[in-house]
C-alpha atoms as a PDB file:
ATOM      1  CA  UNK A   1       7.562   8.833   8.029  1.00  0.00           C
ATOM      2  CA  UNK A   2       4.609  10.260   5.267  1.00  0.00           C
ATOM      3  CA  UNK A   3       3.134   8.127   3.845  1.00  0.00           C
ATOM      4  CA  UNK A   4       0.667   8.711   0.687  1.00  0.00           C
ATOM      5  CA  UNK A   5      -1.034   5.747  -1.637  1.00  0.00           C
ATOM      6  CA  UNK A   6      -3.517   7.017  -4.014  1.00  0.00           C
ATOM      7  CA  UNK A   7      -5.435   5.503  -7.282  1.00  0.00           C
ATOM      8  CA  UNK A   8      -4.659   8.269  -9.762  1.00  0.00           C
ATOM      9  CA  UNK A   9      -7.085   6.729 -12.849  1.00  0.00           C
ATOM     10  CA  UNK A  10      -4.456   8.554 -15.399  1.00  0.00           C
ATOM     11  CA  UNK A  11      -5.706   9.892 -18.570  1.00  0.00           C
ATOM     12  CA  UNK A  12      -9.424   8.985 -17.488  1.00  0.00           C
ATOM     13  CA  UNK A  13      -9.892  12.312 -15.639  1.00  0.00           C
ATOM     14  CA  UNK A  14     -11.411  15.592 -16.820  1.00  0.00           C
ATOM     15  CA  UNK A  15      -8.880  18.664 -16.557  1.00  0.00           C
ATOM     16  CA  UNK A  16      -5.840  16.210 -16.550  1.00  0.00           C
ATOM     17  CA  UNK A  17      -3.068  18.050 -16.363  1.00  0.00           C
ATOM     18  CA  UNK A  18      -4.481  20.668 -13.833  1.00  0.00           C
ATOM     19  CA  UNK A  19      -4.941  17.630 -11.257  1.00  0.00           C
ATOM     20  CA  UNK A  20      -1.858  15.766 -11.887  1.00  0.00           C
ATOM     21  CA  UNK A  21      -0.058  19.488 -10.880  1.00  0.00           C
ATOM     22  CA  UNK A  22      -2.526  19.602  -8.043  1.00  0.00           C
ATOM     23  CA  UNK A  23      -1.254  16.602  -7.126  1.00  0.00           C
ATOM     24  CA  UNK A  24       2.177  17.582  -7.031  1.00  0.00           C
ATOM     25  CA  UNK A  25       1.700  20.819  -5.274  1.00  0.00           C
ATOM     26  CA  UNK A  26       0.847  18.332  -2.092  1.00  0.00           C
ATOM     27  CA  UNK A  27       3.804  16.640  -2.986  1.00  0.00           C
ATOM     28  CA  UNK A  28       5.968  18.895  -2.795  1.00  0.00           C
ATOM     29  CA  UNK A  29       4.463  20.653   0.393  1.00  0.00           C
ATOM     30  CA  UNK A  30       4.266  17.706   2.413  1.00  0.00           C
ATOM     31  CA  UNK A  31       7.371  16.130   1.239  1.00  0.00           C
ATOM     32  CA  UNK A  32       6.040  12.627   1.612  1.00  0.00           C
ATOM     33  CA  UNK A  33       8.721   9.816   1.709  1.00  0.00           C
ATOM     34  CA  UNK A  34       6.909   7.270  -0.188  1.00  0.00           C
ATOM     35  CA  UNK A  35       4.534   7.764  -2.798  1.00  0.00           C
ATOM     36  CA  UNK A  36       2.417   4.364  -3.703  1.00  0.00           C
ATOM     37  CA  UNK A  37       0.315   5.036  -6.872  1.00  0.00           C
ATOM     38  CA  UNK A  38      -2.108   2.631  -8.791  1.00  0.00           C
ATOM     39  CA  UNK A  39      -3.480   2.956 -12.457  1.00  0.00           C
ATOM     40  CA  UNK A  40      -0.390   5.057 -13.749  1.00  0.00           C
ATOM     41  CA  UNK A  41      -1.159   4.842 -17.200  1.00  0.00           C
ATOM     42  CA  UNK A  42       0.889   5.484 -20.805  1.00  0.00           C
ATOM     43  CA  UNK A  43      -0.604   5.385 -24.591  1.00  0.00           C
ATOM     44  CA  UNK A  44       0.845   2.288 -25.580  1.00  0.00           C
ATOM     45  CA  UNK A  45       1.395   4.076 -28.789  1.00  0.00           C
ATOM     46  CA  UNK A  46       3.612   6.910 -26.884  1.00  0.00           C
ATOM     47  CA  UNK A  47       7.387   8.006 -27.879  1.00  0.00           C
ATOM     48  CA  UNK A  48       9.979   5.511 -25.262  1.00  0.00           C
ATOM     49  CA  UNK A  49      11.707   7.917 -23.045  1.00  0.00           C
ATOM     50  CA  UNK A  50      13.713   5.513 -21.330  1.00  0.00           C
ATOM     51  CA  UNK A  51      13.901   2.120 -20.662  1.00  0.00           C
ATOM     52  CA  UNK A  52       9.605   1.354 -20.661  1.00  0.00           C
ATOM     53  CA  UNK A  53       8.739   4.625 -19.690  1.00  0.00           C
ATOM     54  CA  UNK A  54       6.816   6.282 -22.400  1.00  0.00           C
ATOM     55  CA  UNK A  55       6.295   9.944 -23.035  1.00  0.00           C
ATOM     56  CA  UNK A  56       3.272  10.029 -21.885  1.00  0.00           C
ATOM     57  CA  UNK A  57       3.338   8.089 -18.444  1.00  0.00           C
ATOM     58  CA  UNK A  58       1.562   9.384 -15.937  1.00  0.00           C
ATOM     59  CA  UNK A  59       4.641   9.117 -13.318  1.00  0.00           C
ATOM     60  CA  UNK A  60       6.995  10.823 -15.358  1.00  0.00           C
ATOM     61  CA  UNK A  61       4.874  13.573 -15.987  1.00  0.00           C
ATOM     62  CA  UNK A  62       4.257  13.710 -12.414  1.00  0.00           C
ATOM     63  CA  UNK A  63       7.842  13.539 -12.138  1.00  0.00           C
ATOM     64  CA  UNK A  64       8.680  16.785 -14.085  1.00  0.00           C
ATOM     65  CA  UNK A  65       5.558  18.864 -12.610  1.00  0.00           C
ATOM     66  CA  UNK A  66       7.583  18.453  -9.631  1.00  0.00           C
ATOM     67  CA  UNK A  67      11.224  19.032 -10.344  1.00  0.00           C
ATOM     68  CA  UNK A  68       9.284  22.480 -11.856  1.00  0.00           C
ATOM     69  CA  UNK A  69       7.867  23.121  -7.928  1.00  0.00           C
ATOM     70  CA  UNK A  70      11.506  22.742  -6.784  1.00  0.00           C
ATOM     71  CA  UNK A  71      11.087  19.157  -5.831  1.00  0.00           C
ATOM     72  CA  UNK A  72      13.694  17.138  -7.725  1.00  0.00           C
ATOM     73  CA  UNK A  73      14.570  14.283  -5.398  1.00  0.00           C
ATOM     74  CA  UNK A  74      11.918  11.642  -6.237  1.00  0.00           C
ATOM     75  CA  UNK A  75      12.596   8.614  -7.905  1.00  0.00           C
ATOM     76  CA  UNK A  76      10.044   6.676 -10.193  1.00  0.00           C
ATOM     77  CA  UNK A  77       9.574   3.056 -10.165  1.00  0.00           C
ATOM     78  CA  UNK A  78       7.314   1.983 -12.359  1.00  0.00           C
ATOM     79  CA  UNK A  79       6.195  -1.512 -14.155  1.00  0.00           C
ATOM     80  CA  UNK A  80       3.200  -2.390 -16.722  1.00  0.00           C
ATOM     81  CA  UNK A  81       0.750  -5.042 -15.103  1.00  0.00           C
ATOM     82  CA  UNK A  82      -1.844  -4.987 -18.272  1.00  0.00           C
ATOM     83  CA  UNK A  83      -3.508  -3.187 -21.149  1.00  0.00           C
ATOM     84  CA  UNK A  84      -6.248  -0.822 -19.891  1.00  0.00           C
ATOM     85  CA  UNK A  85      -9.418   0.919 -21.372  1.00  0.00           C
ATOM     86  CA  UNK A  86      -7.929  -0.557 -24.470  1.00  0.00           C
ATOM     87  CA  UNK A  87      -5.177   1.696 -25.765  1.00  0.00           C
ATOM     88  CA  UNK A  88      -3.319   2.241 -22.375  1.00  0.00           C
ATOM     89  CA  UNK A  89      -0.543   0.320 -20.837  1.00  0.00           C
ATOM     90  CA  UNK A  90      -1.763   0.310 -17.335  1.00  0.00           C
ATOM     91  CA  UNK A  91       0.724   0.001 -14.632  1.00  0.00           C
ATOM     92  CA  UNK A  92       2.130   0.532 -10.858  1.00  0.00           C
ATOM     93  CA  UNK A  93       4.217   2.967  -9.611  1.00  0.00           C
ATOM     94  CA  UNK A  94       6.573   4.041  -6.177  1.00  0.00           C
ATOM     95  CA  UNK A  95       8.021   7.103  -5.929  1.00  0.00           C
ATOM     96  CA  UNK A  96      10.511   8.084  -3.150  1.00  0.00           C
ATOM     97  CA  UNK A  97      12.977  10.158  -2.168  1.00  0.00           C
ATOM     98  CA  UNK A  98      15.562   8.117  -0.040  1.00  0.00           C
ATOM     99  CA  UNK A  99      18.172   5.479  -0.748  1.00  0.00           C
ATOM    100  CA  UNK A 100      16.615   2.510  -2.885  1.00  0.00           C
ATOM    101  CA  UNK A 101      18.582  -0.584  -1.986  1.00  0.00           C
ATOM    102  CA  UNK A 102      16.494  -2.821  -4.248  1.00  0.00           C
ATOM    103  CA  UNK A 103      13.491  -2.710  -6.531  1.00  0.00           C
ATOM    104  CA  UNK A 104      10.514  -5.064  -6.346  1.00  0.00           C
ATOM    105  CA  UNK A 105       8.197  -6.410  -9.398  1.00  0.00           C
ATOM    106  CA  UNK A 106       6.190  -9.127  -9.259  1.00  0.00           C
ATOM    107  CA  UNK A 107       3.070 -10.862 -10.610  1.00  0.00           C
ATOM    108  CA  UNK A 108       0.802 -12.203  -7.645  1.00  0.00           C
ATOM    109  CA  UNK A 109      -1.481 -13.616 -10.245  1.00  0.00           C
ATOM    110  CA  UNK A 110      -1.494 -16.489 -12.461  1.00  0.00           C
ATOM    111  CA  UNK A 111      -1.762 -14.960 -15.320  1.00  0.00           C
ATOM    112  CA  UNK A 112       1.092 -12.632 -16.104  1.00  0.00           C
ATOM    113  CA  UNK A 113      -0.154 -11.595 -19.596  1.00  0.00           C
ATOM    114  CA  UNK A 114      -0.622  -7.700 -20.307  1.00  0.00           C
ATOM    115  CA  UNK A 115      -3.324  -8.614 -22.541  1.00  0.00           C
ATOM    116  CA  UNK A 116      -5.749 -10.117 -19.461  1.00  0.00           C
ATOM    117  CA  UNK A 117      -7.279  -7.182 -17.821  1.00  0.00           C
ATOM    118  CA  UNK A 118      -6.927  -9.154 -14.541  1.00  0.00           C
ATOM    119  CA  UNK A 119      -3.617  -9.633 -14.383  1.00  0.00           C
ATOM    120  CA  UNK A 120      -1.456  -7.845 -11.143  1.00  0.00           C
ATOM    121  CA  UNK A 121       1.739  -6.714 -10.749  1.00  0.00           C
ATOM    122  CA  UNK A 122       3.216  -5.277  -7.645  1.00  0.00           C
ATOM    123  CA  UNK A 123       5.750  -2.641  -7.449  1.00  0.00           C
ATOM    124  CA  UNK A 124       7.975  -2.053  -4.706  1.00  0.00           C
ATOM    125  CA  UNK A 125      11.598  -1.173  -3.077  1.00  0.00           C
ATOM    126  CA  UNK A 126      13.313  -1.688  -0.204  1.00  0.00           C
ATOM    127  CA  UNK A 127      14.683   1.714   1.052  1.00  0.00           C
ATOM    128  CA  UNK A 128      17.067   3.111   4.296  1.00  0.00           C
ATOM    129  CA  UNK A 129      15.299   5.613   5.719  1.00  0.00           C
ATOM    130  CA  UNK A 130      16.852   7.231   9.115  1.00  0.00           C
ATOM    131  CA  UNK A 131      19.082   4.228   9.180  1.00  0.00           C
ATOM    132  CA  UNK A 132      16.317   1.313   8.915  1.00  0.00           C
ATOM    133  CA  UNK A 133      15.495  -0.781   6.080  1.00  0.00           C
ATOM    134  CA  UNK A 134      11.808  -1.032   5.556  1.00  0.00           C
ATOM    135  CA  UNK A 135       9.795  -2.596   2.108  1.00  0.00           C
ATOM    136  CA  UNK A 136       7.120  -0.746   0.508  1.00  0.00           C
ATOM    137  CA  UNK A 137       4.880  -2.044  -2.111  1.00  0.00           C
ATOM    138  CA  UNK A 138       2.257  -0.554  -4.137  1.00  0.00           C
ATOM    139  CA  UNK A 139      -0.499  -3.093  -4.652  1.00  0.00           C
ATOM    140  CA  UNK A 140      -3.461  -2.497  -6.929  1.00  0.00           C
ATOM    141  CA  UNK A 141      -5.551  -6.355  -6.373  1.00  0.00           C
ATOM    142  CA  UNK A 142      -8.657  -7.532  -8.005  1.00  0.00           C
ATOM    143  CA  UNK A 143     -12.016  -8.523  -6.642  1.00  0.00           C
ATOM    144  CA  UNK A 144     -13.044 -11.101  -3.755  1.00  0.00           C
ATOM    145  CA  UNK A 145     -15.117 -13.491  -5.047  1.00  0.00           C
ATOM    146  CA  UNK A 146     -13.382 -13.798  -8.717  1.00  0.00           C
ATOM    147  CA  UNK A 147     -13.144 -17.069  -9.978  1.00  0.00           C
ATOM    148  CA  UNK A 148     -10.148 -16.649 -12.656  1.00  0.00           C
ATOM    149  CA  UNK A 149      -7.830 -14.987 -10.369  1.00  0.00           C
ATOM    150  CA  UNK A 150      -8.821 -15.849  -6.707  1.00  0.00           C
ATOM    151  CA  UNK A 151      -8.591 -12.931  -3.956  1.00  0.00           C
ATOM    152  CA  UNK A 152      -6.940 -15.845  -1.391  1.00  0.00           C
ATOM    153  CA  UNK A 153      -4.696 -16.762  -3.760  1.00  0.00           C
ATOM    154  CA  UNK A 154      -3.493 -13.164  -4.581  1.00  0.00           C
ATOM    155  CA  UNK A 155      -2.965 -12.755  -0.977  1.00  0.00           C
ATOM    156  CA  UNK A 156      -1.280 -15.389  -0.107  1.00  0.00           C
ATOM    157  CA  UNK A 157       1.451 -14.586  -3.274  1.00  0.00           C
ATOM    158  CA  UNK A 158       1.466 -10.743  -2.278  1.00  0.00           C
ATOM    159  CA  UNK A 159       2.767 -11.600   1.266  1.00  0.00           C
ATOM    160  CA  UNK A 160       4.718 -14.728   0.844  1.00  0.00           C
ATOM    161  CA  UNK A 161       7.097 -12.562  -1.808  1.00  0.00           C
ATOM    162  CA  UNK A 162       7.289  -9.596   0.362  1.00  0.00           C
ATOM    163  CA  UNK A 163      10.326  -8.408   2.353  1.00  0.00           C
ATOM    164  CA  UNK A 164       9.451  -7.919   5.824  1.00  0.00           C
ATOM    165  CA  UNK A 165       9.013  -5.481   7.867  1.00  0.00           C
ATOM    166  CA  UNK A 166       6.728  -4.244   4.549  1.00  0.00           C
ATOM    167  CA  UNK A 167       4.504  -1.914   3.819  1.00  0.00           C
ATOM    168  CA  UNK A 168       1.743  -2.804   1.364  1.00  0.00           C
ATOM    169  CA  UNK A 169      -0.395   0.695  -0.180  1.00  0.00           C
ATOM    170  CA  UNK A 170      -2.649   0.694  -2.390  1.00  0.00           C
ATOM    171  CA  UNK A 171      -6.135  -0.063  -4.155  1.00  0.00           C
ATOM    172  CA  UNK A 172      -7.003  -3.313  -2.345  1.00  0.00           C
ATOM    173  CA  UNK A 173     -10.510  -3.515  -4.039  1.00  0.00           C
ATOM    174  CA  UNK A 174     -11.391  -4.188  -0.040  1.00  0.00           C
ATOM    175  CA  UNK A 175     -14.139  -2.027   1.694  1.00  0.00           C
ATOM    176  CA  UNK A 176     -13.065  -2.194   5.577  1.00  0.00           C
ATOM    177  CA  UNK A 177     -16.797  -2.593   6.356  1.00  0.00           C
ATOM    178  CA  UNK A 178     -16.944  -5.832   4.346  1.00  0.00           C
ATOM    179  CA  UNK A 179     -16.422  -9.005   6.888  1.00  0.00           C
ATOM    180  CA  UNK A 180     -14.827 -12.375   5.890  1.00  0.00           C
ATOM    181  CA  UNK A 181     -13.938 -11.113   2.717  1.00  0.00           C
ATOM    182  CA  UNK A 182     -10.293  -9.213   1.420  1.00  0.00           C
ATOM    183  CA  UNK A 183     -10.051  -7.018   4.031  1.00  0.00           C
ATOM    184  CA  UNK A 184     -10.357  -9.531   6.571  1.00  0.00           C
ATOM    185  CA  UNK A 185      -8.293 -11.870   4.858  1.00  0.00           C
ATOM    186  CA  UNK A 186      -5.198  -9.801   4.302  1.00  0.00           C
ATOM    187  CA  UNK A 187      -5.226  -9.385   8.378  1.00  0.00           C
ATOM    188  CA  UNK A 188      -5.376 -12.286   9.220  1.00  0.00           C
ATOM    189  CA  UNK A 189      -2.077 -12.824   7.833  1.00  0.00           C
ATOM    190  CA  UNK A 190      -0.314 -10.444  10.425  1.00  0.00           C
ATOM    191  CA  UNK A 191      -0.856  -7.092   8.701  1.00  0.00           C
ATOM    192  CA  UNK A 192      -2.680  -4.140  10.360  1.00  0.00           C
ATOM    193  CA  UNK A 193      -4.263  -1.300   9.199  1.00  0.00           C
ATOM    194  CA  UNK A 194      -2.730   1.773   9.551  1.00  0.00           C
ATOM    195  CA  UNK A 195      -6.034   3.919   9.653  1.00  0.00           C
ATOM    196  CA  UNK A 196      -7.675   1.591  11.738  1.00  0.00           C
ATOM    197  CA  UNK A 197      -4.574   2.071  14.447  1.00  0.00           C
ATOM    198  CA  UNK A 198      -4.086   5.585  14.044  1.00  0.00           C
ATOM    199  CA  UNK A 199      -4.121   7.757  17.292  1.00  0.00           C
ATOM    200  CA  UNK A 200      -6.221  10.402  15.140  1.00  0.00           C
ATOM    201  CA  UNK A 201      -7.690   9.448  11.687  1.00  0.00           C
ATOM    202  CA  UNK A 202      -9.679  12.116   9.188  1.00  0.00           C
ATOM    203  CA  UNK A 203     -12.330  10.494   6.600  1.00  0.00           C
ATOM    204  CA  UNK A 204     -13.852   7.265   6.243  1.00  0.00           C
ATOM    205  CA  UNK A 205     -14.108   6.509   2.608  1.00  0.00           C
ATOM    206  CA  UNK A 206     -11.837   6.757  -0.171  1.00  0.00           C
ATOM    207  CA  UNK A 207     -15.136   5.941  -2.729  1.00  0.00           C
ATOM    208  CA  UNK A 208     -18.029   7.374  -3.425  1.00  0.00           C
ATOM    209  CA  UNK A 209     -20.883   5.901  -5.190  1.00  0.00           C
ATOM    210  CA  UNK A 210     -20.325   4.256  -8.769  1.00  0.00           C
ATOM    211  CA  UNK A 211     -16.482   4.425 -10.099  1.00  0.00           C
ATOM    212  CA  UNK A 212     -14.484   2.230 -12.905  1.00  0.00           C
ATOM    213  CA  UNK A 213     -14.559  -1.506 -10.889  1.00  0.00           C
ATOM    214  CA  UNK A 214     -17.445  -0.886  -8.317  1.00  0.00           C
ATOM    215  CA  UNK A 215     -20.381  -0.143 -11.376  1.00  0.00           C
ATOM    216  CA  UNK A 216     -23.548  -1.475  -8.658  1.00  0.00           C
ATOM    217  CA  UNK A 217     -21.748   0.069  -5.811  1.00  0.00           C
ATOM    218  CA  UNK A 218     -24.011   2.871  -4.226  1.00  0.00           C
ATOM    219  CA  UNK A 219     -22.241   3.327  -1.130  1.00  0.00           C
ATOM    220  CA  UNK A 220     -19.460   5.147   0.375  1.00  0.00           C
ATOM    221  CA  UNK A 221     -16.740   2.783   0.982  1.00  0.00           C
ATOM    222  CA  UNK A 222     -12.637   2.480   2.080  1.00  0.00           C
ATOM    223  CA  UNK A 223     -10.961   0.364  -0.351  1.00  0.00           C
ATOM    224  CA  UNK A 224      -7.359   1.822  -0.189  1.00  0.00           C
ATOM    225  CA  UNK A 225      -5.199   1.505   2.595  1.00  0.00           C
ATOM    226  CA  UNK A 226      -2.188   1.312   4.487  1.00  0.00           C
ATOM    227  CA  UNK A 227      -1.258  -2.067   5.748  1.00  0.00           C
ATOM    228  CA  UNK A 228       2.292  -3.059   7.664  1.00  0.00           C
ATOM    229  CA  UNK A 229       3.330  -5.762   9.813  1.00  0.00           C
ATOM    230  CA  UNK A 230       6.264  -3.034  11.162  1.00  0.00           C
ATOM    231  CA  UNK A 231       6.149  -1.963  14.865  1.00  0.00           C
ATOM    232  CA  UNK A 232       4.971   1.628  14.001  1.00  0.00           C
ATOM    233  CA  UNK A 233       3.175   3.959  15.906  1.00  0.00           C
ATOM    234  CA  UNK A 234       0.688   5.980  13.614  1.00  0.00           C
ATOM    235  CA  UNK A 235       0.306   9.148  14.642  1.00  0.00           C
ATOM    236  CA  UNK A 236      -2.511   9.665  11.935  1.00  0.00           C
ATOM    237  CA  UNK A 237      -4.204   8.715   9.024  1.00  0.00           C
ATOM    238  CA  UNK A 238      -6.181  10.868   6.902  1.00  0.00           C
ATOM    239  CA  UNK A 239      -8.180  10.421   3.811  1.00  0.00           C
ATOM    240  CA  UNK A 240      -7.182  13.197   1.089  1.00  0.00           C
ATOM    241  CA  UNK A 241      -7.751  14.672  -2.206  1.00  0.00           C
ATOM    242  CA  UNK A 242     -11.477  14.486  -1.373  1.00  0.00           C
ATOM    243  CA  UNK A 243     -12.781  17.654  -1.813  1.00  0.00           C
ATOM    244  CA  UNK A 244     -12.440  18.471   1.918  1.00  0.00           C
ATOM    245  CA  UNK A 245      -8.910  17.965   2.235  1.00  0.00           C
ATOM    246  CA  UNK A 246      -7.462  18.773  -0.898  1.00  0.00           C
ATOM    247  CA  UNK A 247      -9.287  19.159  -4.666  1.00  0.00           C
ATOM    248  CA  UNK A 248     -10.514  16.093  -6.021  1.00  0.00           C
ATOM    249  CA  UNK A 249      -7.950  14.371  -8.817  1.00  0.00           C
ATOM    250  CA  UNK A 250      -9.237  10.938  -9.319  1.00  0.00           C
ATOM    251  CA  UNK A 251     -12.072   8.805  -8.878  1.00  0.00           C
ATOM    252  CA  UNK A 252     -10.534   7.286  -5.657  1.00  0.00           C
ATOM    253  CA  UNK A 253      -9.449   9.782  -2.950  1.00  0.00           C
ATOM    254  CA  UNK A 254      -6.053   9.095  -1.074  1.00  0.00           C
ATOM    255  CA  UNK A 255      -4.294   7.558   2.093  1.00  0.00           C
ATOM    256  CA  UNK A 256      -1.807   9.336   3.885  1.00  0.00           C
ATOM    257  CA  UNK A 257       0.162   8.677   6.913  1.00  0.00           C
ATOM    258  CA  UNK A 258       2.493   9.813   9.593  1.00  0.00           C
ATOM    259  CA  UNK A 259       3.993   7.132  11.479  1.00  0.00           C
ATOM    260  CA  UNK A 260       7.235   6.852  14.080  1.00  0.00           C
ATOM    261  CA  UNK A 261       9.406   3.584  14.500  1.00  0.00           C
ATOM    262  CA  UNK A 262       8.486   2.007  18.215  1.00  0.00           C
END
């Protein structure tokens, strides 16, 4: 399997549209089977399309720079978790191209009002892929330390309510270098980390410096990852859309994986 989780920052980036069909030109090329994206942002004042996606969502018009590349297979999940930089309905998104048995949403805060910035919502599916049923879930948490919405506590909800064996991508707000705190946490609750695992891994740091979240942060740090408590084999793990491997489109870079069923 491919694996890709990225924080896309939708409709916050310079030269939008140009980086959203960078985006998809990986896409399609690498033909990833699950796509886990965080901050997938509409106008809440956008035209409905269908059901709550609006014209202007970020996954749909992801969705349609790729059925233009010839890649017209991928599904899009997608499910608000709160109102963001004001005017946007910020949300969660999974996109795939295999069988979806069942959809995931789910609040792992207490709060499950769009109007507190701090709210989270997870979005995931269970899928068949080469005959085996596997859970993915893209996860976009908050901050250790926080006091209205507890990092434990977000945790412990996130993988009580998952379908195992699961796969949890995403913006953990977590810096692998970090001891006793998120990262450490969400392992000691049987996950690993695919990058960490990883016969041959490719980048260290999917932030640089000062983004939206991490304001006093002046270091280099991995906050998005790949966690599963599957018996996989990872191949490799690489950090993209970087610069180095691929063009910058966001202020976080990406995950990907290749892994192989033991």
């Amino acid at each position: 399997m491919r694996l890709l989780t990225l924080n896309v920052h939708a409709w916050q980036e310079e030269k939008q549209l140009d980086k959203i069909l960078g985006l998809a030109e990986v896409i399609h090329e690498k033909r990833y089977d699950v796509i886990a994206l965080q901050e997938v942002n509409q106008h809440q004042d956008s035209p409905l399309v269908y059901k709550d996606i609006k014209q202007d969502n970020y996954g749909l018009v992801l969705l349609e720079k790729l059925k233009h590349l010839g890649s017209d297979d991928y599904e899009l999940h997608w499910d608000i978790s709160h109102i963001g930089y004001e005017v946007y309905e910020e949300g969660i998104a999974l996109l795939t191209r295999h069988p979806v048995d069942q959809v995931h949403k789910f609040y792992i805060t207490s709060s499950n009002r769009i109007e507190f910035w701090k709210s989270r919502k997870i979005v995931g599916a269970t899928l068949t892929i080469d005959g085996s049923s596997l859970s993915f879930y893209s996860c976009h948490l908050g901050w250790w330390g926080d006091a209205d919405e507890p990092y434990e506590r977000q945790i412990n909800q996130l993988v009580q309510t998952v379908s195992s064996p699961a796969f949890l991508m995403g913006d953990f707000n977590a810096a692998d270098s970090q001891r006793n705190e998120g990262y450490d946490y969400l392992k000691s609750k049987g996950f690993m980390d695919a990058h960490e695992t990883a016969h041959k891994t490719f980048g260290s740091c999917t932030i640089e410096g000062k983004i939206a979240g991490w304001d006093k942060n002046s270091s280099d740090l991995k906050i998005d990852h790949i966690f599963t408590n599957d018996q996989v084999d990872v191949s490799q793990s690489s950090v993209i859309f970087n610069g180095k491997y691929e063009p910058v489109v966001s202020d976080h870079y990406g995950l990907e994986i290749e892994c192989y069923k033991k």
